[in-house]
PDB file of N, CA and C in Angstrom:
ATOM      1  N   UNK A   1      71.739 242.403 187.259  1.00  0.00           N
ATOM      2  CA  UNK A   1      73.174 242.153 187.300  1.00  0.00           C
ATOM      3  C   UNK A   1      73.818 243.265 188.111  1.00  0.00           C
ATOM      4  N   UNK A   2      74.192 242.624 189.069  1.00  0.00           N
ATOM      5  CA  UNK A   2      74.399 244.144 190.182  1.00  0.00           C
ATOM      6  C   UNK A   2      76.137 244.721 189.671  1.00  0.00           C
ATOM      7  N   UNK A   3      76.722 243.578 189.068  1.00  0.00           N
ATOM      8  CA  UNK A   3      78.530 244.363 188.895  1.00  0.00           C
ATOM      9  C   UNK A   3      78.175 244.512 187.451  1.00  0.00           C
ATOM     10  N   UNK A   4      79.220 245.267 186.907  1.00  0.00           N
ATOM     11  CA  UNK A   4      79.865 245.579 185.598  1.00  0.00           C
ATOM     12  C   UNK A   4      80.831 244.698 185.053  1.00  0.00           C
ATOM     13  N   UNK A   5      80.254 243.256 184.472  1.00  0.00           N
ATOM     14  CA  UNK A   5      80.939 242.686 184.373  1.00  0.00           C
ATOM     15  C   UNK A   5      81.246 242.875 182.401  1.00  0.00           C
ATOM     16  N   UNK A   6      81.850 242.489 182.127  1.00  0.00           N
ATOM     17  CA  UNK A   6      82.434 242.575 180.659  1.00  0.00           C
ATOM     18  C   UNK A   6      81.858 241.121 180.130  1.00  0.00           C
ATOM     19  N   UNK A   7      81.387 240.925 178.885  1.00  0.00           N
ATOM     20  CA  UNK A   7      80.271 240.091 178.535  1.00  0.00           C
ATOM     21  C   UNK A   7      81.167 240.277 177.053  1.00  0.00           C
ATOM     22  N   UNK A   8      81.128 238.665 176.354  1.00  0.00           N
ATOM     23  CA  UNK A   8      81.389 238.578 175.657  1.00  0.00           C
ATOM     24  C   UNK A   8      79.989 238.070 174.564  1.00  0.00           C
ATOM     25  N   UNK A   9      79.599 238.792 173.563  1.00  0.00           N
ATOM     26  CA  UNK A   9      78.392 238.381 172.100  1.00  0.00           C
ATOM     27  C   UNK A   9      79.225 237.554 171.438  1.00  0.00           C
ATOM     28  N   UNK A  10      78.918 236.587 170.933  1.00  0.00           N
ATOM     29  CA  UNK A  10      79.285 235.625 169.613  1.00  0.00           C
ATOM     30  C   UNK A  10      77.771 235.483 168.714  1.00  0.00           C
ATOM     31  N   UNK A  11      77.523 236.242 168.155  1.00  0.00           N
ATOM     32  CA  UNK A  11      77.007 236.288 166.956  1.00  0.00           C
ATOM     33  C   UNK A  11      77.295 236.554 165.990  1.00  0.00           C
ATOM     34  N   UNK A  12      76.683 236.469 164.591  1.00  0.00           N
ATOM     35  CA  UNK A  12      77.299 236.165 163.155  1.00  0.00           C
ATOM     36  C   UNK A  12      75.914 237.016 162.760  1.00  0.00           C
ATOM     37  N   UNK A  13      74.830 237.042 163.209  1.00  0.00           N
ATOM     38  CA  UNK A  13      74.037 237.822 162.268  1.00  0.00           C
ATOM     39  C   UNK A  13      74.125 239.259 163.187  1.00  0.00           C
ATOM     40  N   UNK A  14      74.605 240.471 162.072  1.00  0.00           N
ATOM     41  CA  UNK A  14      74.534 241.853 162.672  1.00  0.00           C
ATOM     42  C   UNK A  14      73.501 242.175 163.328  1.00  0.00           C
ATOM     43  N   UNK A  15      72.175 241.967 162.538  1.00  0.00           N
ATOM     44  CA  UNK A  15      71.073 242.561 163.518  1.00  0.00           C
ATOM     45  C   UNK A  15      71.051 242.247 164.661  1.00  0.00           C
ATOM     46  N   UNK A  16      71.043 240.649 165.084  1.00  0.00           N
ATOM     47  CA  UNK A  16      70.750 240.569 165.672  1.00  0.00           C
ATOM     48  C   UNK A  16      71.736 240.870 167.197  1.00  0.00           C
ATOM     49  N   UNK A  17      72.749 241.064 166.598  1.00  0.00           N
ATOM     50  CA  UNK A  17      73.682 241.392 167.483  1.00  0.00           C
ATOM     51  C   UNK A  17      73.958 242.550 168.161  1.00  0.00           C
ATOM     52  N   UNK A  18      73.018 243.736 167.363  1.00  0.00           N
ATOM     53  CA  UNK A  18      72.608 245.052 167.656  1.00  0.00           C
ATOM     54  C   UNK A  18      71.491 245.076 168.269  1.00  0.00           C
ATOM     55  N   UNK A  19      70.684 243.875 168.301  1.00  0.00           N
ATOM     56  CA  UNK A  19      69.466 244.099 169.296  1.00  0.00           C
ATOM     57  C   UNK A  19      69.648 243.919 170.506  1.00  0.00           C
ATOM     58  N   UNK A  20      70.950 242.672 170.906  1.00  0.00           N
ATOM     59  CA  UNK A  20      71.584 242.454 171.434  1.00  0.00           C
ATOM     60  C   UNK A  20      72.006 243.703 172.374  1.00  0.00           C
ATOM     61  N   UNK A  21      72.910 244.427 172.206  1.00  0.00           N
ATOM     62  CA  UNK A  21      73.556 245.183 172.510  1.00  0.00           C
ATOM     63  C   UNK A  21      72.390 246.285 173.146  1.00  0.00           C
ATOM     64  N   UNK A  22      71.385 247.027 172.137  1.00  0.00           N
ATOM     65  CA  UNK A  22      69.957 247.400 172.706  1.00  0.00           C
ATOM     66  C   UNK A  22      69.701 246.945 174.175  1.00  0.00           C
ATOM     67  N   UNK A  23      69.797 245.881 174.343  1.00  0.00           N
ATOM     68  CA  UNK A  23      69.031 245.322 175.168  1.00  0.00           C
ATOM     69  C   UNK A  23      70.138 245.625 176.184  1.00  0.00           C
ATOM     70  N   UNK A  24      71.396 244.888 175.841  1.00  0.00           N
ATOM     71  CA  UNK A  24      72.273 245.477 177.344  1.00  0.00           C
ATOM     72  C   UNK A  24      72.108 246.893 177.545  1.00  0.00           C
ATOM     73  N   UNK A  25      72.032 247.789 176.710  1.00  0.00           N
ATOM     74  CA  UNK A  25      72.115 249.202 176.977  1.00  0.00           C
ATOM     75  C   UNK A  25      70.523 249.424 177.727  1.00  0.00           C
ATOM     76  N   UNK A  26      69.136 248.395 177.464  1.00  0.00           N
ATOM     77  CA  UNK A  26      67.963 248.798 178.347  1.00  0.00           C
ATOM     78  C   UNK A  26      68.601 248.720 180.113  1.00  0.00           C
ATOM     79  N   UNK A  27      69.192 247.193 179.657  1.00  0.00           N
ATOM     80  CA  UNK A  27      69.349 247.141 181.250  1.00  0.00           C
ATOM     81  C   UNK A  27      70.166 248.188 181.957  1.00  0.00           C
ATOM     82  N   UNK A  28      70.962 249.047 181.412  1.00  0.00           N
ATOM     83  CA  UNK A  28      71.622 249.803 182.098  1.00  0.00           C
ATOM     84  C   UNK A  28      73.186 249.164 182.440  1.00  0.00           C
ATOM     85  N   UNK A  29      73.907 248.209 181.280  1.00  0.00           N
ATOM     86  CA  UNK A  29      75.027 247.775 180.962  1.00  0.00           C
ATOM     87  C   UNK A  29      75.659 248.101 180.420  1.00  0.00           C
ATOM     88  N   UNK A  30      76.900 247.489 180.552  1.00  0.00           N
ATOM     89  CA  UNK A  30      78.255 248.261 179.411  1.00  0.00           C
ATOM     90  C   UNK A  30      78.197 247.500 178.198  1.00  0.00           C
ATOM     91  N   UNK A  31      78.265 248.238 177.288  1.00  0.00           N
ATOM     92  CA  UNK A  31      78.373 247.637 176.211  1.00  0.00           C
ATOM     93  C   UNK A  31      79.182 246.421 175.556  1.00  0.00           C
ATOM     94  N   UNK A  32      79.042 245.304 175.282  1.00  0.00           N
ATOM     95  CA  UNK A  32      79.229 243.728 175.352  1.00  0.00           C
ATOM     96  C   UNK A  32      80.691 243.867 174.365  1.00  0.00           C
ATOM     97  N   UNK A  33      81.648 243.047 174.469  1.00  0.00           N
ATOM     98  CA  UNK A  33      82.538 242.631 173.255  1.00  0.00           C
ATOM     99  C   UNK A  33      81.434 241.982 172.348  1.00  0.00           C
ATOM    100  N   UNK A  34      82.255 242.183 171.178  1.00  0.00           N
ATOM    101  CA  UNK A  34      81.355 241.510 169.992  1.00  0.00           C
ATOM    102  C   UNK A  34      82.281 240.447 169.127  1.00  0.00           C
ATOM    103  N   UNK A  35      81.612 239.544 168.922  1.00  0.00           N
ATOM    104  CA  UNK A  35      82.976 238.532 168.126  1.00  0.00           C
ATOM    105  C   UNK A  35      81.488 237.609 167.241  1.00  0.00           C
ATOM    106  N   UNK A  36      81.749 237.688 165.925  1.00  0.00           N
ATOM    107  CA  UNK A  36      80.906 236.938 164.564  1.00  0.00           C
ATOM    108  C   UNK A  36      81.796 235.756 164.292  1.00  0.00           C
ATOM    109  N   UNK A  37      82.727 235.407 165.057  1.00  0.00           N
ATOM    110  CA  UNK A  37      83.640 234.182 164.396  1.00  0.00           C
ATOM    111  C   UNK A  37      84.052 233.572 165.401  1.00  0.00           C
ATOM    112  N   UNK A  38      84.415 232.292 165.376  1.00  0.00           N
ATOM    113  CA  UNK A  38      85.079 231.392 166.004  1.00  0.00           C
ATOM    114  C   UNK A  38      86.309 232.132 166.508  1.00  0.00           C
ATOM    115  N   UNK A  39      86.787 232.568 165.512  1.00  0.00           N
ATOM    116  CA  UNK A  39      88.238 233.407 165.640  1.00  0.00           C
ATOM    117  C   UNK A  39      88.578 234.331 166.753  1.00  0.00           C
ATOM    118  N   UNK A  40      87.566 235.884 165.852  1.00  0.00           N
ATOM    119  CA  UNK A  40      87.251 236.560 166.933  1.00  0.00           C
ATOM    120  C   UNK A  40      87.353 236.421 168.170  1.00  0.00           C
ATOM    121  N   UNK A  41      86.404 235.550 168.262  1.00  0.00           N
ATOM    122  CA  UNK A  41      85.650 235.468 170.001  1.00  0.00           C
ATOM    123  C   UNK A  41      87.486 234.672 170.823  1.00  0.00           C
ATOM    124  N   UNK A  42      87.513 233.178 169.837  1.00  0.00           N
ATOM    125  CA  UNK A  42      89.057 233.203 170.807  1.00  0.00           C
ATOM    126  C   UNK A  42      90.118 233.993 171.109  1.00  0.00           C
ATOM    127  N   UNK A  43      90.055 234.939 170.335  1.00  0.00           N
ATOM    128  CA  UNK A  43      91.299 235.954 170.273  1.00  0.00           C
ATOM    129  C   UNK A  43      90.870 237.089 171.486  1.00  0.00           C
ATOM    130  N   UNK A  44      89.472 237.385 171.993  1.00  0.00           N
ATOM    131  CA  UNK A  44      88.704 238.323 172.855  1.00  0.00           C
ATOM    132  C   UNK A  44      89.277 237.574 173.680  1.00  0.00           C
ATOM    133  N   UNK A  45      88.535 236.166 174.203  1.00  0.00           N
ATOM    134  CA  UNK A  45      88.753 235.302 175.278  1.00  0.00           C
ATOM    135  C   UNK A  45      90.092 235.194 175.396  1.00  0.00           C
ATOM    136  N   UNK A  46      91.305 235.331 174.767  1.00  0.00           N
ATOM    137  CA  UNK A  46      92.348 234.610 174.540  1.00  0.00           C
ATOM    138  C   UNK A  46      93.231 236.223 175.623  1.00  0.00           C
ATOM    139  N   UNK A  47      92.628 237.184 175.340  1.00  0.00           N
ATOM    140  CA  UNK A  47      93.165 238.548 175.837  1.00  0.00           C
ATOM    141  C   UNK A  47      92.725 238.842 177.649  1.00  0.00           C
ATOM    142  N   UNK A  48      91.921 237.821 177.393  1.00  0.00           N
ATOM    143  CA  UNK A  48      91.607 237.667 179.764  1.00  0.00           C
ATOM    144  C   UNK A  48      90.581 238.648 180.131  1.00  0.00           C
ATOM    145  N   UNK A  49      90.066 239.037 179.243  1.00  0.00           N
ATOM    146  CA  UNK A  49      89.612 240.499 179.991  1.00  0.00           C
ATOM    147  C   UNK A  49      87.624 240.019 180.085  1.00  0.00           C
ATOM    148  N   UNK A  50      87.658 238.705 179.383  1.00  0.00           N
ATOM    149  CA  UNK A  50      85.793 238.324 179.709  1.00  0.00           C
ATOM    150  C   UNK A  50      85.098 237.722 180.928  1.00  0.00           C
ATOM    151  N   UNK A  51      84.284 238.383 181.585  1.00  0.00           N
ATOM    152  CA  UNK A  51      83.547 237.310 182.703  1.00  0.00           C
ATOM    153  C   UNK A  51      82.425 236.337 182.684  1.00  0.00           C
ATOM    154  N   UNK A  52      81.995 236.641 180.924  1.00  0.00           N
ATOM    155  CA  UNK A  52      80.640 235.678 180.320  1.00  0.00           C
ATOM    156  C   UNK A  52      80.651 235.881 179.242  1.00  0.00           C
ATOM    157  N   UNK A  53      79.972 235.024 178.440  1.00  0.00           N
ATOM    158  CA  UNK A  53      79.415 234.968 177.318  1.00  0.00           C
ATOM    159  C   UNK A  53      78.538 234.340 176.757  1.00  0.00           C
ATOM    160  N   UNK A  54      77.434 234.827 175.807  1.00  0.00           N
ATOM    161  CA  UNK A  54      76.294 234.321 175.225  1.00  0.00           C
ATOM    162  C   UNK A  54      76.762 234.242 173.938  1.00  0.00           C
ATOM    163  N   UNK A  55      76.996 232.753 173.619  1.00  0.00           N
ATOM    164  CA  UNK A  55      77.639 232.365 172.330  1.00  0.00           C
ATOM    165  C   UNK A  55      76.900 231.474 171.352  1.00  0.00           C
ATOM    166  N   UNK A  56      76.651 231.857 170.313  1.00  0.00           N
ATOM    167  CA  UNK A  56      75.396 231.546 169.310  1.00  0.00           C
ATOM    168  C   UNK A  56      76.376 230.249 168.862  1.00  0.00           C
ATOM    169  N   UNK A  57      75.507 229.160 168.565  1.00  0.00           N
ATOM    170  CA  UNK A  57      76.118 227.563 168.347  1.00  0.00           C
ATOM    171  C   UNK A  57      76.012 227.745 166.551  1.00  0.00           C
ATOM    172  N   UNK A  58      75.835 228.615 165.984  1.00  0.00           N
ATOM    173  CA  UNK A  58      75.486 228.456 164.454  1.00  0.00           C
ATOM    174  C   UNK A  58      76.228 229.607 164.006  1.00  0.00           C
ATOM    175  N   UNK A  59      77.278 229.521 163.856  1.00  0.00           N
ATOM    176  CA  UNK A  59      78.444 230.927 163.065  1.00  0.00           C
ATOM    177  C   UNK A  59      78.547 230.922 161.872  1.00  0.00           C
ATOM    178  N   UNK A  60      77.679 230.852 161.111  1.00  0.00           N
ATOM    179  CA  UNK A  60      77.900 230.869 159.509  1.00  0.00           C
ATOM    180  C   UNK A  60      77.578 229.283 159.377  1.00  0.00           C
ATOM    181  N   UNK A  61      79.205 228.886 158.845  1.00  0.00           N
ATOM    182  CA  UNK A  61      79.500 227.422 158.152  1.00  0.00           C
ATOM    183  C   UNK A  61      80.384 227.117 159.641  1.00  0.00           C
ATOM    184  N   UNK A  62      80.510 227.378 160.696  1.00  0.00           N
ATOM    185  CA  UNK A  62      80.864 227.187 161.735  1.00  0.00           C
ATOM    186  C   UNK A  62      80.066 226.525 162.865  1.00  0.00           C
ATOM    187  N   UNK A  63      80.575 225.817 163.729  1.00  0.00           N
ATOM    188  CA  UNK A  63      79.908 225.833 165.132  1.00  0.00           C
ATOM    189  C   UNK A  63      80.423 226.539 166.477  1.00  0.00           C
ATOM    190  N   UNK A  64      79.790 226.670 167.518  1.00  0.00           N
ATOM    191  CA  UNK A  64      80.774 227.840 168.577  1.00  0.00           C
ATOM    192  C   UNK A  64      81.199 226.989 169.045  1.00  0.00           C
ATOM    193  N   UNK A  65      81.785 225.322 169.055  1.00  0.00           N
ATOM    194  CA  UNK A  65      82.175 224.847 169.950  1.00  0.00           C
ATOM    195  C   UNK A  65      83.582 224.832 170.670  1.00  0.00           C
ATOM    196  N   UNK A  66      84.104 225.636 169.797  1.00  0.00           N
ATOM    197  CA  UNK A  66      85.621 225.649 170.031  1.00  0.00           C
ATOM    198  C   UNK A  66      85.590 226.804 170.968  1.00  0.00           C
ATOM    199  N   UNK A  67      84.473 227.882 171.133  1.00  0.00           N
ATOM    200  CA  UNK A  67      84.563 229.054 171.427  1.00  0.00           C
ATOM    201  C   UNK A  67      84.220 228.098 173.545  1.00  0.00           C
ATOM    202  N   UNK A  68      82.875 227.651 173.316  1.00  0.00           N
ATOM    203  CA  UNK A  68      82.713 226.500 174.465  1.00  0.00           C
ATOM    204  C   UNK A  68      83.279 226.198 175.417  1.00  0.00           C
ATOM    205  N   UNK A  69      84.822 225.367 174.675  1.00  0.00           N
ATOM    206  CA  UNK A  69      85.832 224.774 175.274  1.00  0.00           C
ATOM    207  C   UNK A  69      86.500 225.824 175.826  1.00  0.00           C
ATOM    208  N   UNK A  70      86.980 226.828 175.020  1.00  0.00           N
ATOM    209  CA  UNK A  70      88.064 227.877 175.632  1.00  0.00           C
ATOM    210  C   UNK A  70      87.524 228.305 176.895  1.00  0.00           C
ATOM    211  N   UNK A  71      86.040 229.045 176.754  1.00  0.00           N
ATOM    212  CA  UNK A  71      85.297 229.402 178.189  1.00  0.00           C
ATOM    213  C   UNK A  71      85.636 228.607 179.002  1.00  0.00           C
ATOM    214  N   UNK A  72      84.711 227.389 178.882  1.00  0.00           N
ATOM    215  CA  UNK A  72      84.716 225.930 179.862  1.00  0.00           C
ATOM    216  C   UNK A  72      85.939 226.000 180.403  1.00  0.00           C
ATOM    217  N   UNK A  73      86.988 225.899 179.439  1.00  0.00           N
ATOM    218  CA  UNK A  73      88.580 225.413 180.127  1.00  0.00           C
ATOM    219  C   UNK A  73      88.872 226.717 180.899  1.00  0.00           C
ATOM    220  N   UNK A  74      88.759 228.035 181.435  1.00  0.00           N
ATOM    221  CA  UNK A  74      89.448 228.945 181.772  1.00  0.00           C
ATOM    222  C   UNK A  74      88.097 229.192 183.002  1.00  0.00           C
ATOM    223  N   UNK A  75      87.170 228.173 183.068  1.00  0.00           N
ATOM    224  CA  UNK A  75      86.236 228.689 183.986  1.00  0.00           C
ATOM    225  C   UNK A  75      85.326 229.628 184.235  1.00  0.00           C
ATOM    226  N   UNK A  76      85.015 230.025 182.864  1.00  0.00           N
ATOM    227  CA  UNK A  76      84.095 231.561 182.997  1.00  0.00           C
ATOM    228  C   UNK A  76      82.594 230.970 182.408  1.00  0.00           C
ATOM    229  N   UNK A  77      82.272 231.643 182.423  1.00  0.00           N
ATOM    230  CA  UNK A  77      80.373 231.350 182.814  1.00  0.00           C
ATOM    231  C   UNK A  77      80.306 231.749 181.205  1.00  0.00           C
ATOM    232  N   UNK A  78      79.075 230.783 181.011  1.00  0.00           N
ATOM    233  CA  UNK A  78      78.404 231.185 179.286  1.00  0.00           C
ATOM    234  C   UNK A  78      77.128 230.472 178.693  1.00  0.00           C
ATOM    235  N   UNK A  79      76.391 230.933 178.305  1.00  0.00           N
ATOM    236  CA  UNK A  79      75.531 230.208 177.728  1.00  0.00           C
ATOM    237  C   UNK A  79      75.244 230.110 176.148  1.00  0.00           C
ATOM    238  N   UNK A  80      74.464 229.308 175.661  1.00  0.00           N
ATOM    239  CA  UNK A  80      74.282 229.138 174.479  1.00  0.00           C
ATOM    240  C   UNK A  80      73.559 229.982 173.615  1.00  0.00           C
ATOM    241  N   UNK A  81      73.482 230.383 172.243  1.00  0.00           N
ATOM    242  CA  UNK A  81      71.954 230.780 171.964  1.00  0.00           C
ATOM    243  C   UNK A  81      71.753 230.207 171.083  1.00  0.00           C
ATOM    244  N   UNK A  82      70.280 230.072 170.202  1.00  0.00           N
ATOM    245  CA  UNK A  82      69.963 229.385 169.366  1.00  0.00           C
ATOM    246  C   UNK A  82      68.430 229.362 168.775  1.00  0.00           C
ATOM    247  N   UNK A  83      68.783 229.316 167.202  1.00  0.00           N
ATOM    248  CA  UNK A  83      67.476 229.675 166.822  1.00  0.00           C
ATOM    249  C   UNK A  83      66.548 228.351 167.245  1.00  0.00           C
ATOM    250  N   UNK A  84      67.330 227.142 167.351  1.00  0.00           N
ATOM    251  CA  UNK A  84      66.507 225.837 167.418  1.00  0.00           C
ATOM    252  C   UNK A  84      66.687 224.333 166.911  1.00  0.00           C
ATOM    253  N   UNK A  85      67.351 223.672 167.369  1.00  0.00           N
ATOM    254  CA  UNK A  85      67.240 222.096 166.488  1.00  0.00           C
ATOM    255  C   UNK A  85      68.617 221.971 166.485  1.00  0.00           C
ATOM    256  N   UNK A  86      69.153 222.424 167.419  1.00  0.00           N
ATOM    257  CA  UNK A  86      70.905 222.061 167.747  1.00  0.00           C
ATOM    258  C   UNK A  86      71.019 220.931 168.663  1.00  0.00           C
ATOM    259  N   UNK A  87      71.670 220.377 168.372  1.00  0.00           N
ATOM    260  CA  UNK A  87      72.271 219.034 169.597  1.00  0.00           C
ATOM    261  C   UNK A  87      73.581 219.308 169.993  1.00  0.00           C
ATOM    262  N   UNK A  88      73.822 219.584 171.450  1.00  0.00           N
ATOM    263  CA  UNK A  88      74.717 220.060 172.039  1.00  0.00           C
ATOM    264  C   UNK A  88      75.595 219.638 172.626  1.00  0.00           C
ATOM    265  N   UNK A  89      77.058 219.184 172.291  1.00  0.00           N
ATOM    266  CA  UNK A  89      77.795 218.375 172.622  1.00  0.00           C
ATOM    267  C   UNK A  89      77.552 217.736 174.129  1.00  0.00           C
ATOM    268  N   UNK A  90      77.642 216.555 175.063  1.00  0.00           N
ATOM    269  CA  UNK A  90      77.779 216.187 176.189  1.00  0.00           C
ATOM    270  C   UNK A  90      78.524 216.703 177.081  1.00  0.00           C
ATOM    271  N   UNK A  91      79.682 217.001 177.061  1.00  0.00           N
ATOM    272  CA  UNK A  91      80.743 218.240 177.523  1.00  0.00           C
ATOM    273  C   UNK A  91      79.787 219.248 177.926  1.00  0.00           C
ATOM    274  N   UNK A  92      79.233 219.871 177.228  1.00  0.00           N
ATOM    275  CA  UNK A  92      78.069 220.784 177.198  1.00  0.00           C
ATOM    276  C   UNK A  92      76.618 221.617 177.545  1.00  0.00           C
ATOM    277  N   UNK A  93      76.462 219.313 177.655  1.00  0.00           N
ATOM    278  CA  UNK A  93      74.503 219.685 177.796  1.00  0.00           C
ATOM    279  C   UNK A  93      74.147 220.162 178.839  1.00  0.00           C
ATOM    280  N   UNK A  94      74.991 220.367 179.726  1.00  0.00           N
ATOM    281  CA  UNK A  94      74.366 221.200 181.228  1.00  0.00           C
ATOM    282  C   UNK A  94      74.440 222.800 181.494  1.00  0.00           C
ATOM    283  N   UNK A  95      75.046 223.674 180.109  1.00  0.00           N
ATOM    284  CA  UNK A  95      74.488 224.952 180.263  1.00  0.00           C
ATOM    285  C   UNK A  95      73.640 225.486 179.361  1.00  0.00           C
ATOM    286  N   UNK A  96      72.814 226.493 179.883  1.00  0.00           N
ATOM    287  CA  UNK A  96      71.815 227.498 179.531  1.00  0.00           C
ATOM    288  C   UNK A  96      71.806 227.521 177.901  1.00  0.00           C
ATOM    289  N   UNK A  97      70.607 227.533 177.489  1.00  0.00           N
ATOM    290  CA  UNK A  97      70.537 227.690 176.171  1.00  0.00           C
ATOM    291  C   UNK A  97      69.642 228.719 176.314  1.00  0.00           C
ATOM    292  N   UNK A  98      69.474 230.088 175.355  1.00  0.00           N
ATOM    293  CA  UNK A  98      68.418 231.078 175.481  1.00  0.00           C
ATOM    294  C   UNK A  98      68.097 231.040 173.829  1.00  0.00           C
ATOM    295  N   UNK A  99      66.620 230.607 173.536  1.00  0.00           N
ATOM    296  CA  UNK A  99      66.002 230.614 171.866  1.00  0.00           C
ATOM    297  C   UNK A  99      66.457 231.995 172.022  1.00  0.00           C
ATOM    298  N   UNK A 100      66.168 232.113 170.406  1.00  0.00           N
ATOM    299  CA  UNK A 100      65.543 233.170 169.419  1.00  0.00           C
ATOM    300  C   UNK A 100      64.789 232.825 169.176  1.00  0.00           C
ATOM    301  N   UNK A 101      63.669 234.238 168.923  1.00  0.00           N
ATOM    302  CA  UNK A 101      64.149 235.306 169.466  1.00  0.00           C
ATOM    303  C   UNK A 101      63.758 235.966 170.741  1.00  0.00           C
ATOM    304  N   UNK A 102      64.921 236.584 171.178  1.00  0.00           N
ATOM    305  CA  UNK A 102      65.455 236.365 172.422  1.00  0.00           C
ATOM    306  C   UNK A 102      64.481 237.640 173.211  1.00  0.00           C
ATOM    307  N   UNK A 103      64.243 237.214 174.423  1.00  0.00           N
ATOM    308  CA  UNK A 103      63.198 238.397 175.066  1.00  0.00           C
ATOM    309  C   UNK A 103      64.167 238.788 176.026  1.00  0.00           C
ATOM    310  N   UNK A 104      64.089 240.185 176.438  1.00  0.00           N
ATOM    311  CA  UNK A 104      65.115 241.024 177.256  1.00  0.00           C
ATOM    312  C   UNK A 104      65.192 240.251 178.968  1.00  0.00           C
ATOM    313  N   UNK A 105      64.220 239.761 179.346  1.00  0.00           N
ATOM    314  CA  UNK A 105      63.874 238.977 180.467  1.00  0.00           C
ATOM    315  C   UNK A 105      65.068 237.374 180.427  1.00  0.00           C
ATOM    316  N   UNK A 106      64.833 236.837 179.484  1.00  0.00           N
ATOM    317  CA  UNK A 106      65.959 235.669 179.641  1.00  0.00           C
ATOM    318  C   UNK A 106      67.501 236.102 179.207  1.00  0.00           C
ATOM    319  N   UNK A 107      67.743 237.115 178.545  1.00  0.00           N
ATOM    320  CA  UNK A 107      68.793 237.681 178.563  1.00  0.00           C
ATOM    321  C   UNK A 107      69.165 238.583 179.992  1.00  0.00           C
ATOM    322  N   UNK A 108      68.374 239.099 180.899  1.00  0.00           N
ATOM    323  CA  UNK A 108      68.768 239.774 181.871  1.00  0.00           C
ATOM    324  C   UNK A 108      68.581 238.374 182.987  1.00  0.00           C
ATOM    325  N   UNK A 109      68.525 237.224 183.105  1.00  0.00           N
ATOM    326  CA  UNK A 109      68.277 236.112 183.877  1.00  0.00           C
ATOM    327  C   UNK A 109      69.480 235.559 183.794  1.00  0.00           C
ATOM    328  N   UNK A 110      70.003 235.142 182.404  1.00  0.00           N
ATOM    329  CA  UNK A 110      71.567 235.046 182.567  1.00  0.00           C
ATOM    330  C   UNK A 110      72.706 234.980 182.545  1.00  0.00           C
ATOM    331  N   UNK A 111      72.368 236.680 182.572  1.00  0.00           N
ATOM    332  CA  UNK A 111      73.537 237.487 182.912  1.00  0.00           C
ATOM    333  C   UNK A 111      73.745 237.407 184.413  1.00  0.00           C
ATOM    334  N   UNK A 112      72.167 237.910 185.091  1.00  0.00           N
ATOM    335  CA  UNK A 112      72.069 237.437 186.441  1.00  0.00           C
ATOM    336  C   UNK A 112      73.015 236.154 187.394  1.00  0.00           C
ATOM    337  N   UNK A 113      72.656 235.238 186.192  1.00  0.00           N
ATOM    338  CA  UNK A 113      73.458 234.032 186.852  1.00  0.00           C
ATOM    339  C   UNK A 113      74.750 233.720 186.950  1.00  0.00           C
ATOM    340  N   UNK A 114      74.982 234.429 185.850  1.00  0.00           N
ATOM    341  CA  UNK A 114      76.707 235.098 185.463  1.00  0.00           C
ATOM    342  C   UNK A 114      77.169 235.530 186.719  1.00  0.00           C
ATOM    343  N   UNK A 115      76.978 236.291 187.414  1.00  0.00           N
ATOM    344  CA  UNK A 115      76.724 237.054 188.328  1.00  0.00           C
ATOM    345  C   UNK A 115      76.789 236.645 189.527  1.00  0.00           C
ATOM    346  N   UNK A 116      75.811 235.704 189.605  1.00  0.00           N
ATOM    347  CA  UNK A 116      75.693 234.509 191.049  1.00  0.00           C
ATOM    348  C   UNK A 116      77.234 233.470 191.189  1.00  0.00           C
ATOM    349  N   UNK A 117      77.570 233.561 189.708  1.00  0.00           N
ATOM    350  CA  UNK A 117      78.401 232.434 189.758  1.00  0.00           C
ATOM    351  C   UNK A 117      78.150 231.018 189.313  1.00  0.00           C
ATOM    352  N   UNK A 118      76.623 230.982 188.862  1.00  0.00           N
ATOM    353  CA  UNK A 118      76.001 229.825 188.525  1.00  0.00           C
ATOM    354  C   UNK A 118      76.473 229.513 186.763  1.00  0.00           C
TER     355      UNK A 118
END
């Protein structure tokens, strides 16, 4: 990821959201916004300041789809994450999903693409 772009996390489980963060700090990144809620994350997005986000589809008793739309509608790049066995709205099915658990290689791929613009 050659710029410093500001990256928005939507995860709900801490750990994993700290491994997360690990991992941007391997690559030699700025440290990610963090948002565990539907809420959160719109209120981050809602403030202008994100150029991506990797947004977990399973928030508790939640889904990220509302988080989705806001991206989608304002044009900023994002992908999914997921432990597995999600069906992903149609609106939807054409971006990036990265399993858990997540290897530093498909997390630095796309961000990459973030990046490209893809």
């Amino acid at each position: 990821m050659a710029d410093a772009n500001r990256i928005l996390l939507v995860e709900d489980d801490v750990l994993i959201g700290m491994m997360l963060v690990d991992m941007f700090d391997a690559l030699g990144l700025p440290e990610p916004a963090q948002a565990t809620t539907n809420d959160e994350a719109l209120a981050i997005i809602g403030a202008g300041s994100i150029d991506g986000a990797l947004v977990d589809i399973n928030l508790g008793d939640e889904k990220g789809w509302p988080i989705a739309d806001a991206l989608a509608a304002r044009g900023i790049p994002f992908a999914f994450t997921s432990g597995g066995g999600d069906i992903i709205p149609a609106e939807h099915a054409h971006r990036r999903l990265v399993a858990k658990p997540f290897r530093i290689s498909d997390i630095e791929a796309v961000l990459d693409e973030f990046s490209a613009g893809n």
